[in-house]
C-alpha atoms as a PDB file:
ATOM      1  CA  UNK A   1       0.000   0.000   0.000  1.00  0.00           C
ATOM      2  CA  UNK A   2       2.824   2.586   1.220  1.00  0.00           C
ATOM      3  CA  UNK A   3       4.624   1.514  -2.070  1.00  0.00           C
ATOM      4  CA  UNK A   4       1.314   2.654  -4.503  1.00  0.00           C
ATOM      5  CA  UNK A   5       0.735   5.362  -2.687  1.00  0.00           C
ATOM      6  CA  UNK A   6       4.460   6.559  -3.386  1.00  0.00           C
ATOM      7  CA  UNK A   7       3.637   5.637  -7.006  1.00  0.00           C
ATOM      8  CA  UNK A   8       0.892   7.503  -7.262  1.00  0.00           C
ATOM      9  CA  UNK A   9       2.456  10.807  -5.721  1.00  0.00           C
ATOM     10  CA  UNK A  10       5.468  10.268  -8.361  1.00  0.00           C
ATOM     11  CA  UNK A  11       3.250  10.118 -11.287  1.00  0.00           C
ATOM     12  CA  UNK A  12       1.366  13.166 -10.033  1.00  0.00           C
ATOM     13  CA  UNK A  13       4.421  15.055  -9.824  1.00  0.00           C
ATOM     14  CA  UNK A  14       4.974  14.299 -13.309  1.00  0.00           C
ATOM     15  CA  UNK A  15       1.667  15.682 -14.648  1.00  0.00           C
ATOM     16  CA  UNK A  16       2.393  18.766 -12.739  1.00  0.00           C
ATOM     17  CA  UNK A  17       6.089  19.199 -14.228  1.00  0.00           C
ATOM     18  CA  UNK A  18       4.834  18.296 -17.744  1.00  0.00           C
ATOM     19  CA  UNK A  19       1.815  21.062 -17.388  1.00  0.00           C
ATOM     20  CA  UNK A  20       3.588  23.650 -15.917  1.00  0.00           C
ATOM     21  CA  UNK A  21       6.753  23.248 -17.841  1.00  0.00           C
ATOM     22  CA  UNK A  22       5.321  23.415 -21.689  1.00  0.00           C
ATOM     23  CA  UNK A  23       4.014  27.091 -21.722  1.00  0.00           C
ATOM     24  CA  UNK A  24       6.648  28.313 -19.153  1.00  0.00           C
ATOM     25  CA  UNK A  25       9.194  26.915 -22.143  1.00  0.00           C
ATOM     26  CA  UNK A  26       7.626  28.425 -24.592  1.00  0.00           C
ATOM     27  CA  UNK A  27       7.447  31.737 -22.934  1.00  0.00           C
ATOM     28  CA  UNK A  28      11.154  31.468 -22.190  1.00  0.00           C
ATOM     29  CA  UNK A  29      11.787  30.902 -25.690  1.00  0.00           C
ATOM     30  CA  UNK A  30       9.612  33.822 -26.655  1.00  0.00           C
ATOM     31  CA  UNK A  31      11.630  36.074 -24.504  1.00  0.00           C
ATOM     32  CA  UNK A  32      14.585  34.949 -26.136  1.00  0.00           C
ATOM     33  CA  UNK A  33      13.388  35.582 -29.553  1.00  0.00           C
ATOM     34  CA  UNK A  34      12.666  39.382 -28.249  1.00  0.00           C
ATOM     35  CA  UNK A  35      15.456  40.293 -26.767  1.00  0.00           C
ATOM     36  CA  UNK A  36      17.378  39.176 -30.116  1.00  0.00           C
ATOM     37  CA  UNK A  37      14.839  41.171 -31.791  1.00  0.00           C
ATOM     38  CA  UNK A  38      15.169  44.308 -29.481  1.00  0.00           C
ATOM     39  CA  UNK A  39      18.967  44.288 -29.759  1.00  0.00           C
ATOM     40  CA  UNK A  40      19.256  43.886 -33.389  1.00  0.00           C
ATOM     41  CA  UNK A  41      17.161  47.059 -33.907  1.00  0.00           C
ATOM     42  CA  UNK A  42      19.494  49.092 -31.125  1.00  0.00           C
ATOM     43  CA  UNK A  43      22.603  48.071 -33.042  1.00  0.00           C
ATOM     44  CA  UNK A  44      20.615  49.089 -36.380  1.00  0.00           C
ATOM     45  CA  UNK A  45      19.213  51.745 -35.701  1.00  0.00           C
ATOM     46  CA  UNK A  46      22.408  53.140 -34.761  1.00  0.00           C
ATOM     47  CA  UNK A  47      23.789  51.848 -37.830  1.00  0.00           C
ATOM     48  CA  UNK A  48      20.977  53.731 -40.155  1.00  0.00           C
ATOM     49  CA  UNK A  49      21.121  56.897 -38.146  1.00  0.00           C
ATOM     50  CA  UNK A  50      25.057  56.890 -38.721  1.00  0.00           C
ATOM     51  CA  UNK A  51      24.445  56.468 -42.345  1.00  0.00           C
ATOM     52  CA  UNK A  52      21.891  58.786 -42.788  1.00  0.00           C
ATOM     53  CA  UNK A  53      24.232  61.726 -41.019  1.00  0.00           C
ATOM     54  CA  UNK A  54      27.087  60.348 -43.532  1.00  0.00           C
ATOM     55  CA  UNK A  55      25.042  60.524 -46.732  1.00  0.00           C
ATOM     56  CA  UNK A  56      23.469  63.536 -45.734  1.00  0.00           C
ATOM     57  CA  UNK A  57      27.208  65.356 -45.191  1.00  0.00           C
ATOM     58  CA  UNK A  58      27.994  63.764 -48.532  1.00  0.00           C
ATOM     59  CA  UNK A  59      24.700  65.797 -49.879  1.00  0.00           C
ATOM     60  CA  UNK A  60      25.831  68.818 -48.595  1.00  0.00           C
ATOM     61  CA  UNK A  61      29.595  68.616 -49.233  1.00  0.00           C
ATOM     62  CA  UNK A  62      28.784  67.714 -52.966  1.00  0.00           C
ATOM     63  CA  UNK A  63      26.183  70.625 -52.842  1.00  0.00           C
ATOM     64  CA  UNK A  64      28.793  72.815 -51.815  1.00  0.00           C
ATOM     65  CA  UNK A  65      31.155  71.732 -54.317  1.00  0.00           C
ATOM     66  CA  UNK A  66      28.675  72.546 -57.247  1.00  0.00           C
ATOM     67  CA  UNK A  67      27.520  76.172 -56.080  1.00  0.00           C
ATOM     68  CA  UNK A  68      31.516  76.705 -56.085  1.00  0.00           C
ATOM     69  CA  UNK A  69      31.593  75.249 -59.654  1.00  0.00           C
ATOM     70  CA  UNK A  70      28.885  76.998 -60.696  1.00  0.00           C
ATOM     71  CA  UNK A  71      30.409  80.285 -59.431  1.00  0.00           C
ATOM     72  CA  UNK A  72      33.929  79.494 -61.377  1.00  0.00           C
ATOM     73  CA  UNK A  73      31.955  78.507 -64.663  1.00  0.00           C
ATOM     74  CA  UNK A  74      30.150  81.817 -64.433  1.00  0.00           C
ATOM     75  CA  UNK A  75      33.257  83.768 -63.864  1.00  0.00           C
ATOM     76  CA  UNK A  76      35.450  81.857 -66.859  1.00  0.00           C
ATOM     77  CA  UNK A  77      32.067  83.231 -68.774  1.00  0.00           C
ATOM     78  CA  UNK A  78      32.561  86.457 -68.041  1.00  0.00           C
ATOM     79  CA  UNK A  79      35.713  86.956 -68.138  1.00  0.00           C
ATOM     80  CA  UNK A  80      35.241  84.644 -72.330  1.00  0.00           C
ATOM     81  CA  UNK A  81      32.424  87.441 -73.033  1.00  0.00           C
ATOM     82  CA  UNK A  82      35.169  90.218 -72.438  1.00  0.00           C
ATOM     83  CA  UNK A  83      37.396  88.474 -74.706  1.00  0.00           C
ATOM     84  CA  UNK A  84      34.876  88.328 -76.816  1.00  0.00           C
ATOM     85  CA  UNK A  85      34.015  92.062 -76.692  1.00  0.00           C
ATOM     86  CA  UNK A  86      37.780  92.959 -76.932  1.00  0.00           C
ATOM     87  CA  UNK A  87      37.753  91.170 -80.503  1.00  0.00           C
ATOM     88  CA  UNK A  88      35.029  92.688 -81.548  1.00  0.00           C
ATOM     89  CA  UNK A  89      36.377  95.780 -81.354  1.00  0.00           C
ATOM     90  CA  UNK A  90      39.856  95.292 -82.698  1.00  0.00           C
ATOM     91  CA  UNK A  91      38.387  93.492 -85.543  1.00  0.00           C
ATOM     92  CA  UNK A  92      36.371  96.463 -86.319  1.00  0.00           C
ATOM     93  CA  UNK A  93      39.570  98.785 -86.062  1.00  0.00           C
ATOM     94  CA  UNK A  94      41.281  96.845 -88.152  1.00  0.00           C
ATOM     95  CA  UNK A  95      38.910  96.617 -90.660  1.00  0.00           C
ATOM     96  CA  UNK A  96      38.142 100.374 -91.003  1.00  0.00           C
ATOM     97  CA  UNK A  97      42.009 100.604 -90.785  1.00  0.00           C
ATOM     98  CA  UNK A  98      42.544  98.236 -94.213  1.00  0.00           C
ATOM     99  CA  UNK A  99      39.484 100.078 -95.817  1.00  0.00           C
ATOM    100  CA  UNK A 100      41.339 103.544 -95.600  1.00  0.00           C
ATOM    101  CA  UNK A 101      44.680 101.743 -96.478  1.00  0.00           C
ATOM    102  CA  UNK A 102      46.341 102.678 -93.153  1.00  0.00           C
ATOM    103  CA  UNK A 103      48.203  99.633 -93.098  1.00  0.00           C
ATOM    104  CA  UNK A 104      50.717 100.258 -90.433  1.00  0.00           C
ATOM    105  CA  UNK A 105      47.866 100.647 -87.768  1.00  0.00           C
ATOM    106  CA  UNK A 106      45.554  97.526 -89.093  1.00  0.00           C
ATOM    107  CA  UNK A 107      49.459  95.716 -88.650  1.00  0.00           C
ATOM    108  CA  UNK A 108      49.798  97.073 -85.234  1.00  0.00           C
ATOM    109  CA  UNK A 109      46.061  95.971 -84.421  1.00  0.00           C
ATOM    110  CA  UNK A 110      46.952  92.503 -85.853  1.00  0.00           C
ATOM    111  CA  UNK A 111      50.078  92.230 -83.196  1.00  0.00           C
ATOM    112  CA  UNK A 112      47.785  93.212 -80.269  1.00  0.00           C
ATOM    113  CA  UNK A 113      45.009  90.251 -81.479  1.00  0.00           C
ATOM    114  CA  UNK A 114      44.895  87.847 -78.754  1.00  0.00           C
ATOM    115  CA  UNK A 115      47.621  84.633 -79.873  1.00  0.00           C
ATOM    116  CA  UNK A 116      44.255  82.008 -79.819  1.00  0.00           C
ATOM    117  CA  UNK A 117      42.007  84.595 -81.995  1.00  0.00           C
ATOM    118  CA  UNK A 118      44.766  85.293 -83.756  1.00  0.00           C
ATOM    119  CA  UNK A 119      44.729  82.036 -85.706  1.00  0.00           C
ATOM    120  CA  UNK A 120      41.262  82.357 -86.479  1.00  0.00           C
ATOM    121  CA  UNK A 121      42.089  85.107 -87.530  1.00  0.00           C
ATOM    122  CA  UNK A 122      44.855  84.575 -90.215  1.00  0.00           C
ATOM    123  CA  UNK A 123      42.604  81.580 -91.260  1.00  0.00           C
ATOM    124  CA  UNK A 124      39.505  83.851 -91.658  1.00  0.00           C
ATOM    125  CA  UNK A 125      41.813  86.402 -94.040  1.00  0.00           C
ATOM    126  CA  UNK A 126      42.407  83.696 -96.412  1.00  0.00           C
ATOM    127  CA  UNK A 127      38.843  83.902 -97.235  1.00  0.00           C
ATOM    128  CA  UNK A 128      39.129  87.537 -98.201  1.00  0.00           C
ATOM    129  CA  UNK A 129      36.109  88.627 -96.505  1.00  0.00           C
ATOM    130  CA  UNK A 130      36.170  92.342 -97.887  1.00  0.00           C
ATOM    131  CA  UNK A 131      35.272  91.415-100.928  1.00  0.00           C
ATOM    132  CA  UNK A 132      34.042  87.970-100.804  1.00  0.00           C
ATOM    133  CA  UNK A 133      30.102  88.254 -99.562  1.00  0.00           C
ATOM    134  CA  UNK A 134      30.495  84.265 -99.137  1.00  0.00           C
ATOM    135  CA  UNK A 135      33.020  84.618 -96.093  1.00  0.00           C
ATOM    136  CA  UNK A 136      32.578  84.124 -92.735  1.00  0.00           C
ATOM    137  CA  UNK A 137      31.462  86.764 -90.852  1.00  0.00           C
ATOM    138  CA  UNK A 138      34.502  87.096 -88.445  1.00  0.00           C
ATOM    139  CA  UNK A 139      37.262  84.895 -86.884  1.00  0.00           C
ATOM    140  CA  UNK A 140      34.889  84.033 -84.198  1.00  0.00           C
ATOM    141  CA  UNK A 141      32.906  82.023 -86.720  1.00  0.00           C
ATOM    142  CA  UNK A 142      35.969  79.736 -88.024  1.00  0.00           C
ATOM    143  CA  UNK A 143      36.661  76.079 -86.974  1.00  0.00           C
ATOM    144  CA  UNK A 144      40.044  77.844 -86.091  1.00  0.00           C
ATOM    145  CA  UNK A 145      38.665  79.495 -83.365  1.00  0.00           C
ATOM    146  CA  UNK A 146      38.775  78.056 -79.931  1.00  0.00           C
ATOM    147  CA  UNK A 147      38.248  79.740 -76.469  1.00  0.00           C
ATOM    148  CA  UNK A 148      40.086  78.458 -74.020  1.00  0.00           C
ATOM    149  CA  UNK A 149      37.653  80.006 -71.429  1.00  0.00           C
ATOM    150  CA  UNK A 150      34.590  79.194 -72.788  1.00  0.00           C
ATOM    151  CA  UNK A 151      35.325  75.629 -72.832  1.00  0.00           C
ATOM    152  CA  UNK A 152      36.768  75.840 -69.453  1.00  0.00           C
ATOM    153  CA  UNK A 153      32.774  77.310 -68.445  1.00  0.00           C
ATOM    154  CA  UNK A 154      31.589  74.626 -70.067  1.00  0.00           C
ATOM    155  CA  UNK A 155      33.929  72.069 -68.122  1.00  0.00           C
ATOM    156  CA  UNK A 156      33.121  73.588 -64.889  1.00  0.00           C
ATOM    157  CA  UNK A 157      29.523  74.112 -65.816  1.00  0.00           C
ATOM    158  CA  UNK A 158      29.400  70.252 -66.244  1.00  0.00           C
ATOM    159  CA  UNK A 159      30.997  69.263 -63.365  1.00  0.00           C
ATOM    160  CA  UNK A 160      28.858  71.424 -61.306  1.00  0.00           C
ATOM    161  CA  UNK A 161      26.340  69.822 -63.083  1.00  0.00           C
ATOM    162  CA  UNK A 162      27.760  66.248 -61.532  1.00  0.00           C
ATOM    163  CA  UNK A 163      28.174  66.845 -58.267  1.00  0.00           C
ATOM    164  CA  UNK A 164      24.734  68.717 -58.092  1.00  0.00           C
ATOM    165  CA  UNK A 165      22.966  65.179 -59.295  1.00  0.00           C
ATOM    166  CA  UNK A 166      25.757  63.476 -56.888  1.00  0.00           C
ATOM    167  CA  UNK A 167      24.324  65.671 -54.096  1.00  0.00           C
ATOM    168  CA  UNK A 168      20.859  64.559 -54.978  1.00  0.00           C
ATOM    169  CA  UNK A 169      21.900  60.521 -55.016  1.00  0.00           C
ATOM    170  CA  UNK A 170      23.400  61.303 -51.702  1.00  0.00           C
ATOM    171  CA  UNK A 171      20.031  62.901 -50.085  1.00  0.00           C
ATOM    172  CA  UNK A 172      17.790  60.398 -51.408  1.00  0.00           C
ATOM    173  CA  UNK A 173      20.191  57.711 -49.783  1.00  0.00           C
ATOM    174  CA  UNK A 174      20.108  58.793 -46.532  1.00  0.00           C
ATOM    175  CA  UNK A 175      16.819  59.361 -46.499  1.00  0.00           C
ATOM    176  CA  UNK A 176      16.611  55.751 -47.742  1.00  0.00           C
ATOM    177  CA  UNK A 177      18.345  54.968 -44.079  1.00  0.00           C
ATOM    178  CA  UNK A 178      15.656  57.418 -42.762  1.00  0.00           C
ATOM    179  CA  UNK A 179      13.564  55.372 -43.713  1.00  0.00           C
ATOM    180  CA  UNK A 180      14.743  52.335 -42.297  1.00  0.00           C
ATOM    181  CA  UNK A 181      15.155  53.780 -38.744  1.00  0.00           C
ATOM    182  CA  UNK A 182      11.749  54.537 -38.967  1.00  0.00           C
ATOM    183  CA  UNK A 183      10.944  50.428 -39.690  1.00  0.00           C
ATOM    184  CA  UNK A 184      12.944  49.716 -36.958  1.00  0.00           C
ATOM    185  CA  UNK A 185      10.970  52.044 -34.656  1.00  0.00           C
ATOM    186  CA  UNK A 186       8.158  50.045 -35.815  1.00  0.00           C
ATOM    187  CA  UNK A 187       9.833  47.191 -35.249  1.00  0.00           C
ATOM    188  CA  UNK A 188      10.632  48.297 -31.649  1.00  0.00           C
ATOM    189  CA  UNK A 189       7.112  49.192 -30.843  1.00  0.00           C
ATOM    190  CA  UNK A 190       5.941  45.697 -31.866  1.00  0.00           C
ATOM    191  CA  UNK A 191       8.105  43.680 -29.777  1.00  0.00           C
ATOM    192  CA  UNK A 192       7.722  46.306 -26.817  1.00  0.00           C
ATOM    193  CA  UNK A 193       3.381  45.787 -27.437  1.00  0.00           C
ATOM    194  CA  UNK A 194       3.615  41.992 -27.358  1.00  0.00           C
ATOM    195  CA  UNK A 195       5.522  41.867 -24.218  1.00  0.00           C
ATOM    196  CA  UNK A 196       1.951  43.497 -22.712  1.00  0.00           C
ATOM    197  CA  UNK A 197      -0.094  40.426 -24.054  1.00  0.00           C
ATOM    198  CA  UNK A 198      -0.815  37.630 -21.664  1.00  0.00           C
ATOM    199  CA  UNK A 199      -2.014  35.787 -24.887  1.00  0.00           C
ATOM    200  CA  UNK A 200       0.367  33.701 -25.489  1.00  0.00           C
ATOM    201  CA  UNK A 201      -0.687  33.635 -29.574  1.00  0.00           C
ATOM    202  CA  UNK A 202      -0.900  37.143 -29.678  1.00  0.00           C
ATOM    203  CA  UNK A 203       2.136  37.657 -28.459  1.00  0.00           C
ATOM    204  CA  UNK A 204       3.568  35.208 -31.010  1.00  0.00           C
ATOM    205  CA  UNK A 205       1.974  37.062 -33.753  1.00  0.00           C
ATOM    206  CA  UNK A 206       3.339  40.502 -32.782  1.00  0.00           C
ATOM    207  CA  UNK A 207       6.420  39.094 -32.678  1.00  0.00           C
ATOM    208  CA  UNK A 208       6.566  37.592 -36.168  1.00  0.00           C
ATOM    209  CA  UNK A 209       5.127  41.131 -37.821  1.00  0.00           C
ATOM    210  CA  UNK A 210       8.211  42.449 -35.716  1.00  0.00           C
ATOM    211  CA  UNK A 211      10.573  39.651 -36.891  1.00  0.00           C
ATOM    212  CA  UNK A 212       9.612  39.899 -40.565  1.00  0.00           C
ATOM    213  CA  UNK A 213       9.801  43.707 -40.807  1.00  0.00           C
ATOM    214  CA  UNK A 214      13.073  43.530 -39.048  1.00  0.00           C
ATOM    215  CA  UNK A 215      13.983  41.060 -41.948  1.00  0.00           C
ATOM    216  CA  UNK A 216      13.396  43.847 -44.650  1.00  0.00           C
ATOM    217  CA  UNK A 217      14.800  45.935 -42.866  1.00  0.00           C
ATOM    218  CA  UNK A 218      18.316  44.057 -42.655  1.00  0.00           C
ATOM    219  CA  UNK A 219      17.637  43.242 -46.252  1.00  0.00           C
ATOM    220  CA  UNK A 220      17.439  47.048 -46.717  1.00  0.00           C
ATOM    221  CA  UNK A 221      20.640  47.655 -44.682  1.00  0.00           C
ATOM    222  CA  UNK A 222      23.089  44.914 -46.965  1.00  0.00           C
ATOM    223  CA  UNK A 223      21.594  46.119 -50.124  1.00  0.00           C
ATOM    224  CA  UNK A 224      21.860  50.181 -49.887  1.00  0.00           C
ATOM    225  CA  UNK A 225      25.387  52.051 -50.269  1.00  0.00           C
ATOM    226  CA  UNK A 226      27.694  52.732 -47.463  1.00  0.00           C
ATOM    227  CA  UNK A 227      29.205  56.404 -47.213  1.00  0.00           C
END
């Protein structure tokens, strides 16, 4: 009798450790599975939000850069217009000079023609444009005739050009890391909400929105550039 009453107390003890013992497992695993969750969104979310301060001083360096470019295209412009203006004008002297047949002063206006207009110049003579109607209508208009500063503008014009759409990559990147910090905050609320639920399949299911979303978010994270 002693001996199936100690049998009976055994077994009992086994009902008790096999009830109480499932759901208190699978609440220790769930626990687990959120504190993973909740650090992998502290160390990523630091992560993003250092990104997002890198790509946005990339934005701004690079927006910098271009207003500066801009600025030294616009000044090589100027300064090609007043080139440009200075040719005018000794091509008109000299022209009036040949016409009266002063030739000393249309030679001295010839020596004081800038050395790269010059050879437009020379090449636009050939083509006796006093009395050839078919000529060109000045050096300016001759293959010959190159300004260095004008294509400088245009050089700096493009590269301003480059580091303005550069700027704009680098923006929309960190705000593509914006982004993800704000998943992650989603992420974070989740995980904090299920930890309220006494359901024990609620709580699982806030956990796997959290999980998933994390996922995309990691996917994110090895996918975008790195400043």
């Amino acid at each position: 009798m002693p001996e199936t009453t100690s049998n009976v107390e055994f077994a009992h003890r086994i009902h008790e450790s096999g009830h109480h013992g499932g759901p208190h497992g699978r609440a220790e695993w769930l626990e687990l599975v959120e504190a993973i969750v909740l650090a992998a969104v502290a160390v990523l979310t630091a992560w993003s939000g250092y990104q997002a301060a890198r790509w946005d001083a990339a934005s701004a360096a690079a927006y910098a850069r271009s207003s500066q470019l801009t600025e030294e295209a616009q000044e090589q412009k100027t300064l090609a217009g007043q080139d440009h203006l200075y040719d005018v004008m000794a091509l008109l002297s000299w022209v009036q000079a040949t016409r009266a047949g002063d030739r000393d002063y249309a030679a001295l206006l010839e020596r004081r023609f800038r050395p790269e207009y010059e050879v437009a110049f020379q090449a636009w003579v050939k083509t006796d444009p006093l009395h050839n109607a078919n000529a060109p209508f000045g050096p300016a208009f001759m293959p010959e005739f190159k300004s260095e500063r004008l294509a400088k503008a245009r050089e700096l014009g493009q590269s301003a050009r480059e580091q303005y759409e550069r700027g704009v990559r680098s923006r929309e990147t960190g705000d593509d890391y914006v982004r993800i910090t704000v998943v992650l905050a989603t992420v974070l609320l989740l995980t904090a909400l299920s930890q309220r639920f006494r359901i024990h399949a609620a709580r699982v299911g806030l956990v796997a929105v959290a999980f998933v979303m994390l996922a995309v978010a990691i996917l994110w994270i090895t996918t975008f550039p790195r400043a």
